[in-house]
Protein backbone atom coordinates (compact mmCIF):
# COMPACT_ATOMS: atom_id res chain seq x y z
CA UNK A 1 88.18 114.61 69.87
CA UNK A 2 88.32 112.70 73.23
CA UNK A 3 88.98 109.08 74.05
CA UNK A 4 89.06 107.36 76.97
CA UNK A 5 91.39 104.76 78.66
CA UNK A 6 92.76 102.96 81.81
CA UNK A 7 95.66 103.45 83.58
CA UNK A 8 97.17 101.60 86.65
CA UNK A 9 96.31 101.62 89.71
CA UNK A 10 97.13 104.65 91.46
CA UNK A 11 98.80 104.79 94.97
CA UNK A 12 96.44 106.08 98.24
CA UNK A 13 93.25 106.93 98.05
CA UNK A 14 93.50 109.18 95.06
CA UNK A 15 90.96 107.24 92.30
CA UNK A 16 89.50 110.07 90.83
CA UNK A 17 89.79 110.34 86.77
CA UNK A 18 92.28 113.16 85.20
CA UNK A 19 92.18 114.55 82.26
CA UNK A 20 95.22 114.67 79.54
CA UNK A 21 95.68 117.25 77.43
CA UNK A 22 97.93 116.03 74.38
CA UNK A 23 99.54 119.46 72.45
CA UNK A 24 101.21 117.44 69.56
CA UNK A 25 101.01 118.42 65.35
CA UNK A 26 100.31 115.37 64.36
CA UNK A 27 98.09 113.24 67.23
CA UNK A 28 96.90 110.64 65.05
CA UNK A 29 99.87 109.69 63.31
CA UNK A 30 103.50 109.71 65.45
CA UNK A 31 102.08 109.32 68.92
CA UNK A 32 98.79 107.35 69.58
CA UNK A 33 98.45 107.99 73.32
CA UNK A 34 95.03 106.08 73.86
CA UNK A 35 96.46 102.47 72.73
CA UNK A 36 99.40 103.49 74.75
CA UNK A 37 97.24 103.88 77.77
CA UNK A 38 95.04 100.64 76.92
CA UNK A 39 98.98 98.93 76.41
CA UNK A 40 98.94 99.49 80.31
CA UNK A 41 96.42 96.93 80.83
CA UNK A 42 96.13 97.73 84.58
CA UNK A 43 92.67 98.70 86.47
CA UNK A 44 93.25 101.93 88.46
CA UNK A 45 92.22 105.72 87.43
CA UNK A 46 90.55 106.55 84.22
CA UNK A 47 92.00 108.82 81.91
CA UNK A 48 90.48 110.96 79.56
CA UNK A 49 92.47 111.75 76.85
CA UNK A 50 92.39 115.57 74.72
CA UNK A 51 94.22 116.35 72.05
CA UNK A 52 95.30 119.68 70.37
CA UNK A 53 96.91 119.96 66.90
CA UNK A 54 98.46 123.87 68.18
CA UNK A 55 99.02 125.44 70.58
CA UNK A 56 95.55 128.03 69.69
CA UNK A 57 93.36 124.97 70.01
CA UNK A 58 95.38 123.91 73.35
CA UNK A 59 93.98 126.88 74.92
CA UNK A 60 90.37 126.32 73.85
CA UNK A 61 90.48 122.89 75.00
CA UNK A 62 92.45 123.96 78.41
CA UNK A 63 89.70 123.98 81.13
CA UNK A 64 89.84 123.74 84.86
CA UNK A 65 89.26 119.29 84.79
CA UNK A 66 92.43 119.47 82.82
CA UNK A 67 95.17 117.65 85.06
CA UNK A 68 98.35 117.18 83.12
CA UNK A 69 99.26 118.32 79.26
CA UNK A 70 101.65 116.11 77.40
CA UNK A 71 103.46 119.18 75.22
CA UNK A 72 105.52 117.80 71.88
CA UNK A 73 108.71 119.55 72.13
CA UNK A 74 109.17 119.59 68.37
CA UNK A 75 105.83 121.46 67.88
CA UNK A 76 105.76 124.71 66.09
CA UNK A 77 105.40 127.88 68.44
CA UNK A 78 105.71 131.68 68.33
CA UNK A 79 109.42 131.09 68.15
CA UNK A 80 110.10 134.25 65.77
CA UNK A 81 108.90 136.44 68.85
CA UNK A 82 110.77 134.28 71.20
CA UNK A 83 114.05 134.59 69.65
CA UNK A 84 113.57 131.16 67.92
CA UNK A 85 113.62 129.24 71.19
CA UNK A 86 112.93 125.73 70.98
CA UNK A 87 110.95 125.76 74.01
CA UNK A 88 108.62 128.31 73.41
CA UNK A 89 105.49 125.98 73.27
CA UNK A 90 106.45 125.14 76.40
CA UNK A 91 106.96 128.29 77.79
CA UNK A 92 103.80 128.79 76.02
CA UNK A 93 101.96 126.52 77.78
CA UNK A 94 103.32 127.09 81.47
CA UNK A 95 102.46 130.25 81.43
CA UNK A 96 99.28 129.78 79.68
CA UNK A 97 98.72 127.10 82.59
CA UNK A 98 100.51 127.94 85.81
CA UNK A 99 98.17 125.76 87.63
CA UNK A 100 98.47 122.25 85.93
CA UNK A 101 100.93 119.63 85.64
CA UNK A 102 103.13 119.67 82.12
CA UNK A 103 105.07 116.84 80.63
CA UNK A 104 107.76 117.76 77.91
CA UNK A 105 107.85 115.00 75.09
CA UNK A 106 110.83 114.58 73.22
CA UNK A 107 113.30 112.92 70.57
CA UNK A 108 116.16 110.82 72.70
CA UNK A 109 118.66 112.65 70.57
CA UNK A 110 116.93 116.33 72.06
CA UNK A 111 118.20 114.66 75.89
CA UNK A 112 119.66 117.85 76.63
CA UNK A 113 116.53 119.99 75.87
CA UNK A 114 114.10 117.34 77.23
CA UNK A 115 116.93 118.14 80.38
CA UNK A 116 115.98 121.64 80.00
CA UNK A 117 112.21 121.49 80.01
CA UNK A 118 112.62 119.98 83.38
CA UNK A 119 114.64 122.68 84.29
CA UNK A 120 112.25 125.75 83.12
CA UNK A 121 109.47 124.58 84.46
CA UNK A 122 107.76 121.05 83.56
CA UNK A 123 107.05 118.06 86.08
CA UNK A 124 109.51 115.68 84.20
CA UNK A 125 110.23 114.36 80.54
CA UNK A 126 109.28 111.76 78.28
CA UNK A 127 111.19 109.87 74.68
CA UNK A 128 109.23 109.39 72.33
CA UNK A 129 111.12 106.23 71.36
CA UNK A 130 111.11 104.55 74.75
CA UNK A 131 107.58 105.09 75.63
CA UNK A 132 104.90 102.69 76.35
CA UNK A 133 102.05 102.59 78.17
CA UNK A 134 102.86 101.41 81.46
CA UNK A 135 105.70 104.30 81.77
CA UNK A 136 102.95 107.10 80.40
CA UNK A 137 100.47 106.20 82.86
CA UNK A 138 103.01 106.48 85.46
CA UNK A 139 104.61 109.75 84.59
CA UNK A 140 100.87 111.46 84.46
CA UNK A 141 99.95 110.14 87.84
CA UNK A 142 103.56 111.44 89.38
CA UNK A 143 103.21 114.67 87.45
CA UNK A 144 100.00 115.15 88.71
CA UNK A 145 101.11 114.57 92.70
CA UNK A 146 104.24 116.71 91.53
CA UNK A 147 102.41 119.61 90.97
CA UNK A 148 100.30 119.24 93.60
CA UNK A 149 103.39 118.79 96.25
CA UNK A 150 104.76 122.21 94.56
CA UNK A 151 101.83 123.81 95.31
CA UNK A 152 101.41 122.84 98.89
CA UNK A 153 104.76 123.95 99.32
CA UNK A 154 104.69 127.62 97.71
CA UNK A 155 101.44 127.59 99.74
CA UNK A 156 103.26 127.00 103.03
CA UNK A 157 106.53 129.30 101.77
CA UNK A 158 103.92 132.22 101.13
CA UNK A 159 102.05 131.11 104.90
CA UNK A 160 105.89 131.39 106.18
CA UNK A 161 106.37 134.27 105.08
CA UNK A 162 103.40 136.00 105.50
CA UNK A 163 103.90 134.84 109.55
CA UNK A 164 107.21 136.17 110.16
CA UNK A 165 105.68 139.36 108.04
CA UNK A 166 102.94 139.66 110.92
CA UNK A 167 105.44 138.88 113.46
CA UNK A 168 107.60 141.39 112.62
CA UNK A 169 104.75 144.12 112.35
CA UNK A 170 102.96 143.11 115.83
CA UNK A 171 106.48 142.85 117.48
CA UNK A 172 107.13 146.21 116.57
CA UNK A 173 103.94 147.43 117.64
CA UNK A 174 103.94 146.45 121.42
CA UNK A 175 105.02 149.85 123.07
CA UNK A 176 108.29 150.51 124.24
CA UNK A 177 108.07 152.13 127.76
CA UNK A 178 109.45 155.43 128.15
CA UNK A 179 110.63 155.75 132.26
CA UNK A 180 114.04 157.30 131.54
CA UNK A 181 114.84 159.53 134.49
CA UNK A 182 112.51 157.42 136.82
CA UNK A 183 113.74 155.47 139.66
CA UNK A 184 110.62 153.00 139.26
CA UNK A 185 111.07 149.71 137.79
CA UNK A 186 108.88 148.41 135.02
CA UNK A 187 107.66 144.41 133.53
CA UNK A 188 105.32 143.44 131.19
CA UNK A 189 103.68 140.33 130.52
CA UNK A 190 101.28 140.18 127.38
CA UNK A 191 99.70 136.62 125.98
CA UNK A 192 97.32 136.99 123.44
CA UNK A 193 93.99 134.94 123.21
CA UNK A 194 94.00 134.11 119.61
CA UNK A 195 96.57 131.51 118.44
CA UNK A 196 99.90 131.88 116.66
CA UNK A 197 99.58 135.73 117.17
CA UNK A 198 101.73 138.52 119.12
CA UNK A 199 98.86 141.02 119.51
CA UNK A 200 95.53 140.82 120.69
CA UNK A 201 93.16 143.22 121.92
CA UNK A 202 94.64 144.16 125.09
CA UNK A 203 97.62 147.12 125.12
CA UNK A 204 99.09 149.14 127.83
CA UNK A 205 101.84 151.93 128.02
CA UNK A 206 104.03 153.61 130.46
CA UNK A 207 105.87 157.36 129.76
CA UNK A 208 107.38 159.42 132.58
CA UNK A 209 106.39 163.25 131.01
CA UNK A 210 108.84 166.27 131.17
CA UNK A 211 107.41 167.11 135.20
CA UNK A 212 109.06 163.64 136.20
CA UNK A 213 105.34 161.98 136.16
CA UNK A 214 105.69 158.85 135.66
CA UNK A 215 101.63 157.88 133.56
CA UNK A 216 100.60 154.10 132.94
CA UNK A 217 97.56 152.82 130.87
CA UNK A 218 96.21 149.20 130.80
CA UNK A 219 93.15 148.74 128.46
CA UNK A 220 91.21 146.13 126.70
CA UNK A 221 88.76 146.00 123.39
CA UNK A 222 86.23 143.93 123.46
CA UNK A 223 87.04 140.75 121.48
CA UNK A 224 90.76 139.65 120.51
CA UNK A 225 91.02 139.26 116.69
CA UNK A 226 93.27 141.31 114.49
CA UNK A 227 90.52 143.67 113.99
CA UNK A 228 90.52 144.27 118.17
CA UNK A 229 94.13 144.15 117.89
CA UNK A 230 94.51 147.35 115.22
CA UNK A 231 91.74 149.43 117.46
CA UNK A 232 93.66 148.39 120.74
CA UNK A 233 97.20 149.91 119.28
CA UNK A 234 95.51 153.32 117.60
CA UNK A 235 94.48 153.45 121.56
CA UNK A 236 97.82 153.18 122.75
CA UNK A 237 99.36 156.03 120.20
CA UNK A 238 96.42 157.88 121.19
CA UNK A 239 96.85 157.82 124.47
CA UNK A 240 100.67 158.33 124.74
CA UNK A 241 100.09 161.50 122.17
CA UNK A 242 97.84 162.94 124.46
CA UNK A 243 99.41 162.59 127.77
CA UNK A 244 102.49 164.26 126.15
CA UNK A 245 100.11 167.24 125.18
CA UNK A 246 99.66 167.28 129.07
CA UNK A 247 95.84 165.63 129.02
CA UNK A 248 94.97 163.76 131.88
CA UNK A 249 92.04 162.54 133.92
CA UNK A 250 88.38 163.21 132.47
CA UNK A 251 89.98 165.44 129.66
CA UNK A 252 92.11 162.51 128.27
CA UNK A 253 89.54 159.68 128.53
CA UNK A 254 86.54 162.10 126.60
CA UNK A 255 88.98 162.44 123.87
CA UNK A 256 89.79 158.98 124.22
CA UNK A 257 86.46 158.09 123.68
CA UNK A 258 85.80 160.58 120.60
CA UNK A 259 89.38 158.42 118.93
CA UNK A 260 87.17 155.43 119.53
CA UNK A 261 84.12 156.25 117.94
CA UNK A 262 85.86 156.84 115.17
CA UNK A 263 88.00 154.37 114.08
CA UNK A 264 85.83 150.99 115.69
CA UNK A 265 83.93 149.40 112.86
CA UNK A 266 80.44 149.50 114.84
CA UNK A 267 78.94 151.09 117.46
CA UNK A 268 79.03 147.53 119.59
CA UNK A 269 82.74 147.85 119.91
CA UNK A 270 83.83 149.40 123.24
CA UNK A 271 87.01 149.51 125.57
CA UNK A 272 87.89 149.74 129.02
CA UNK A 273 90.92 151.66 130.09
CA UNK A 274 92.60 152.10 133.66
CA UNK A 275 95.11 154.83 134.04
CA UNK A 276 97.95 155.91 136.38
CA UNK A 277 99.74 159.06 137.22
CA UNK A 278 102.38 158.86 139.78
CA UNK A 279 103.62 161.91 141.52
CA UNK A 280 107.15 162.56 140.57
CA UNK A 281 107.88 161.73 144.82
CA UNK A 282 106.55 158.76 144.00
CA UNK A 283 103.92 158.81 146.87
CA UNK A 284 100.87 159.21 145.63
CA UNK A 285 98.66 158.66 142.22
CA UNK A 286 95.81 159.70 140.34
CA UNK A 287 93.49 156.61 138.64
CA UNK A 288 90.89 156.32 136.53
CA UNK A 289 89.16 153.93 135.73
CA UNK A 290 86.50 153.36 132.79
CA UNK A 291 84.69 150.24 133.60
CA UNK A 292 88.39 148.53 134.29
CA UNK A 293 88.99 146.09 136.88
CA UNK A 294 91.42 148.18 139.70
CA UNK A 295 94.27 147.91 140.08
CA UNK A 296 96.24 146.06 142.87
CA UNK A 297 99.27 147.67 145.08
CA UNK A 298 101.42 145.52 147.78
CA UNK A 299 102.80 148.36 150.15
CA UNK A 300 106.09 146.69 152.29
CA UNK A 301 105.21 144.86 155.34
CA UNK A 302 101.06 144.76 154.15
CA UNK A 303 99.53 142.35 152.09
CA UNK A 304 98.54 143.22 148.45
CA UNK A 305 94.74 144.54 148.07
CA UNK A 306 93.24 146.12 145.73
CA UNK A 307 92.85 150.17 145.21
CA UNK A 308 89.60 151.60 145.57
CA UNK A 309 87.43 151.30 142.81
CA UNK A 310 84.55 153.37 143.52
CA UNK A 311 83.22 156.06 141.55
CA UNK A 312 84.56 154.55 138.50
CA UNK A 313 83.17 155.81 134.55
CA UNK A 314 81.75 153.26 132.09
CA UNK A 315 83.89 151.98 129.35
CA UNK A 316 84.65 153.72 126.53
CA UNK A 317 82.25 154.02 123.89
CA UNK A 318 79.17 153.21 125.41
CA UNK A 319 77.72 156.46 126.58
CA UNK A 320 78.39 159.57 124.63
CA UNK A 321 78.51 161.88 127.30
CA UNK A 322 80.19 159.56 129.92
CA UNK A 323 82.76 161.33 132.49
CA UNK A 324 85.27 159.82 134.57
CA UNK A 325 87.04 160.80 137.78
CA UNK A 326 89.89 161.20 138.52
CA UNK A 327 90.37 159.61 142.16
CA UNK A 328 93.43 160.57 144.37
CA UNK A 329 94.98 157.67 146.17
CA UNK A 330 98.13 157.53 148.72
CA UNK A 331 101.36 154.91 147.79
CA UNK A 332 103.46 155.52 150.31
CA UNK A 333 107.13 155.17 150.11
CA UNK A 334 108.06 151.20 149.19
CA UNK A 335 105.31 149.75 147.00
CA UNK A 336 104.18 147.71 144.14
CA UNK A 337 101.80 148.59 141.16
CA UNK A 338 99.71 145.76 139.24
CA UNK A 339 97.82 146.60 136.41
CA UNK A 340 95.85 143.94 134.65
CA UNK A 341 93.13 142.92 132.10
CA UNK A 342 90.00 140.81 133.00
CA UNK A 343 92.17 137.82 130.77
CA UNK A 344 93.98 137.58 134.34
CA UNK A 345 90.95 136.71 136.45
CA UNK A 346 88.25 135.46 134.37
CA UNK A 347 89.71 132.03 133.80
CA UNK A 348 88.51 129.16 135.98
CA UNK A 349 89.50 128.94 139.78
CA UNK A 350 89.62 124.92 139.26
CA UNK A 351 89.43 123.12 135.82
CA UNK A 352 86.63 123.40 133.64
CA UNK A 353 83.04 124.30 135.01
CA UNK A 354 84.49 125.95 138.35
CA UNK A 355 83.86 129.29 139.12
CA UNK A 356 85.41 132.38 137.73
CA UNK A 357 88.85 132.86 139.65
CA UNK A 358 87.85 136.24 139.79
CA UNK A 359 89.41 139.49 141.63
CA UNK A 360 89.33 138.28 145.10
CA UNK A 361 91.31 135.01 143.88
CA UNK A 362 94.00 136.53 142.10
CA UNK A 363 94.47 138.93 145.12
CA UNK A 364 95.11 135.85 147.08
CA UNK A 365 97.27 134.30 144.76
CA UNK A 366 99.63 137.78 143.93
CA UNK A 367 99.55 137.33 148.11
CA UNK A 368 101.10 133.87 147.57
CA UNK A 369 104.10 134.81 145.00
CA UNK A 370 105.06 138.07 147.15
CA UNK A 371 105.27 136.20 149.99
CA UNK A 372 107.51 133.75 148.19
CA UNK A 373 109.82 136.31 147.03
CA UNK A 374 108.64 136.79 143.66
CA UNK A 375 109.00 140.45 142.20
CA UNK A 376 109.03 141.54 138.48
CA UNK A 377 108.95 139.59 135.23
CA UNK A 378 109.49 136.54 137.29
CA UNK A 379 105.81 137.36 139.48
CA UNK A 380 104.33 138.34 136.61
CA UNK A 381 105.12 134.96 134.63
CA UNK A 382 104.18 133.13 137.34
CA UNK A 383 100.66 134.75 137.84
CA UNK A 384 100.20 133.88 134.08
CA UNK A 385 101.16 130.52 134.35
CA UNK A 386 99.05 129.76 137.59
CA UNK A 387 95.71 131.13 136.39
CA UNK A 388 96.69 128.88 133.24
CA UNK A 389 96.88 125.67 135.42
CA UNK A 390 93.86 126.80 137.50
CA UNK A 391 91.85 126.78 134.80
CA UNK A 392 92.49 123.60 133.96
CA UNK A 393 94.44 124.53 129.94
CA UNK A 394 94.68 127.66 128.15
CA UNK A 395 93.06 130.92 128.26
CA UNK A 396 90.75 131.96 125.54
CA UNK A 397 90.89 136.01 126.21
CA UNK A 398 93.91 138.49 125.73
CA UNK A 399 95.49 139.03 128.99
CA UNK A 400 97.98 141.70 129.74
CA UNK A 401 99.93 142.45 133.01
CA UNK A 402 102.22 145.53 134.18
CA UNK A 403 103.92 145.85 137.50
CA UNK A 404 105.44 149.10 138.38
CA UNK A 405 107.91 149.05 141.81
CA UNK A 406 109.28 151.62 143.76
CA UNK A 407 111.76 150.01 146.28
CA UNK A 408 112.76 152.95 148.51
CA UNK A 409 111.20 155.71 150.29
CA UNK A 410 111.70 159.43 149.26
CA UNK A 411 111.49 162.46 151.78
């Protein structure tokens, strides 16, 4: 049986209708909730009254345009089961309808259990002796918001929580360099393209193996979502497994690639990878490169340039029988490492619609901060922050920096 009614005017621009369901014994007789609702005499939102004799029918006529239920406290319920609670319809009902707005309706002399309802779960209470229209309509419009506010809020607890979940999970999963034993010093600088997260698809490592080499890894996935982000770390562990198991060069990077064909989700996925393995003297290196931009070294006294990068492999995952060499290149005895990811110089060299700052501008600008006195974290920061102002806001890719130093020559 349904009737219809107006309410007052409701605050905003909330005017839709809502629908009451009214869970009382005896509907027709002690509570006549549609000439309350006409009492109100007020234009505003239209109210479309249902009514249920127990709590059975309740749950047949419970369907997802129901807003608020108006439950009759003194209603019989499956109290025997309940330990002959007197709020068992209720409890009956909240858990029957975890999504919608309740109101508890009570005798003024039951304040304390009306108090209760409140307590276990409904949006507020109602007397049955002190009710008229004007204060119904009003308690279904703020149950209504109530509930609404609640659930925005357990949304944005559970969003909260699920953040500092993620954080917690990424954080851990940036490597921890292992150099102990090495008299080279180490920074990192990692920014991730996609927003709100630690971990993108760039990752890079640096171990110092039982022989006193000292191996570093930069790579990138194409793309930077959390997808990107899980194939760039299995990389990483990869890679640090294997160089302990004494792979290096060609031999590493094929097995590399065989890891990468078979965890990426297609065969579209690739990576680049540069890789570094300094002498224990310190003097000279090994790279390799698999279609990875080169990286840069600033030798004391010389400007910074970049280190050759001819004869390079393609990236990983793109040609099944790819190979990569292993080039030999000379350090010297003071010097300075920089490893990067194509984050660093594709952003613009001035605002938006400039060209690409590129590998010839960044040189020029790491040329800048040396000369200035910049070493470590603090040259690294400020790299990141200057391609961020040349390109006029931020950068959309993952970028991801390492500097490695050596400050003193060795016989």
């Amino acid at each position: 049986m349904d009737a219809t009614a107006m309410t007052g005017t409701v605050t905003g621009t909330d005017r839709t209708d809502l629908t009451l369901l009214v869970v009382e014994d005896d509907p027709a007789g002690a509570l006549a909730v549609p000439e309350l609702l006409d009492a109100a005499d007020a234009a505003g939102t239209r109210v479309r009254i249902r009514t249920a004799r127990n709590l059975t029918e309740a749950e047949r006529l419970l369907t997802d345009d129901v807003h608020c239920i108006l439950v009759d406290l003194s209603l019989p319920g499956p109290r025997a089961a309940a330990g002959d609670d007197p709020l068992a319809p209720l409890r009956h009902i909240l858990r029957l309808a975890p999504r919608h707005a309740v109101l508890a309706l009570a005798a003024s002399a039951d304040a304390e259990l009306a108090a209760e309802a409140v307590r276990v779960g409904a949006q507020d209470h109602l007397f049955r002796e002190e009710l008229d229209g004007r204060l119904l309509s009003r308690a279904i419009r703020y149950a209504v918001e109530r509930k609404r506010a609640d659930a925005v809020q357990v949304k944005l607890a559970e969003s909260r929580l699920r953040a500092q979940e993620n954080a917690r999970l990424e954080r851990g999963l940036l490597p921890t360099p292992l150099l102990e034993g090495s008299d080279l010093r180490f920074a990192a600088h990692y920014r991730p393209g996609r927003s709100r997260a630690l971990l993108g698809g760039d990752f890079y490592d640096v171990v110092r193996t039982p022989d006193g080499t000292v191996h570093a890894m930069i790579g990138d996935v194409c793309g930077h979502g959390p997808d990107e982000a899980a194939l760039g770390v299995e990389l990483r562990i990869a890679w640090r497994a294997l160089t302990f198991a004494g792979l290096c060069g060609d031999e590493l990077l094929s097995t590399m690639q065989q890891v990468l064909e078979h965890e990426r989700e297609s065969e579209e996925i690739f990576a680049t990878l540069c890789t570094v393995d300094i002498a224990p003297d310190g003097r000279r290196a090994g790279l390799c490169l698999a279609g990875h931009p080169s990286p840069l070294i600033a030798r004391q006294g010389r400007a910074a340039r970049l280190l050759p990068y001819e004869d390079g492999g393609p990236a990983l995952g793109l040609l099944p029988r790819a190979r990569w060499p292993r080039r030999q290149v000379e350090l010297g005895g003071a010097w300075s490492l920089l490893m990067y990811t194509d984050g660093l110089i594709e952003g613009r060299s001035a605002g938006p619609g400039s060209p690409r700052l590129g590998q010839d501008g960044m040189v020029d600008m790491i040329n800048r901060q040396l000369t200035s006195g910049l070493r470590g974290d603090e040259l690294l920061e400020a790299a990141v922050t200057e391609v961020r102002s040349l390109n006029g806001g931020e950068l959309t890719d993952d970028v991801a920096v390492l500097a490695l130093e050596r400050d003193r020559a060795r016989g």
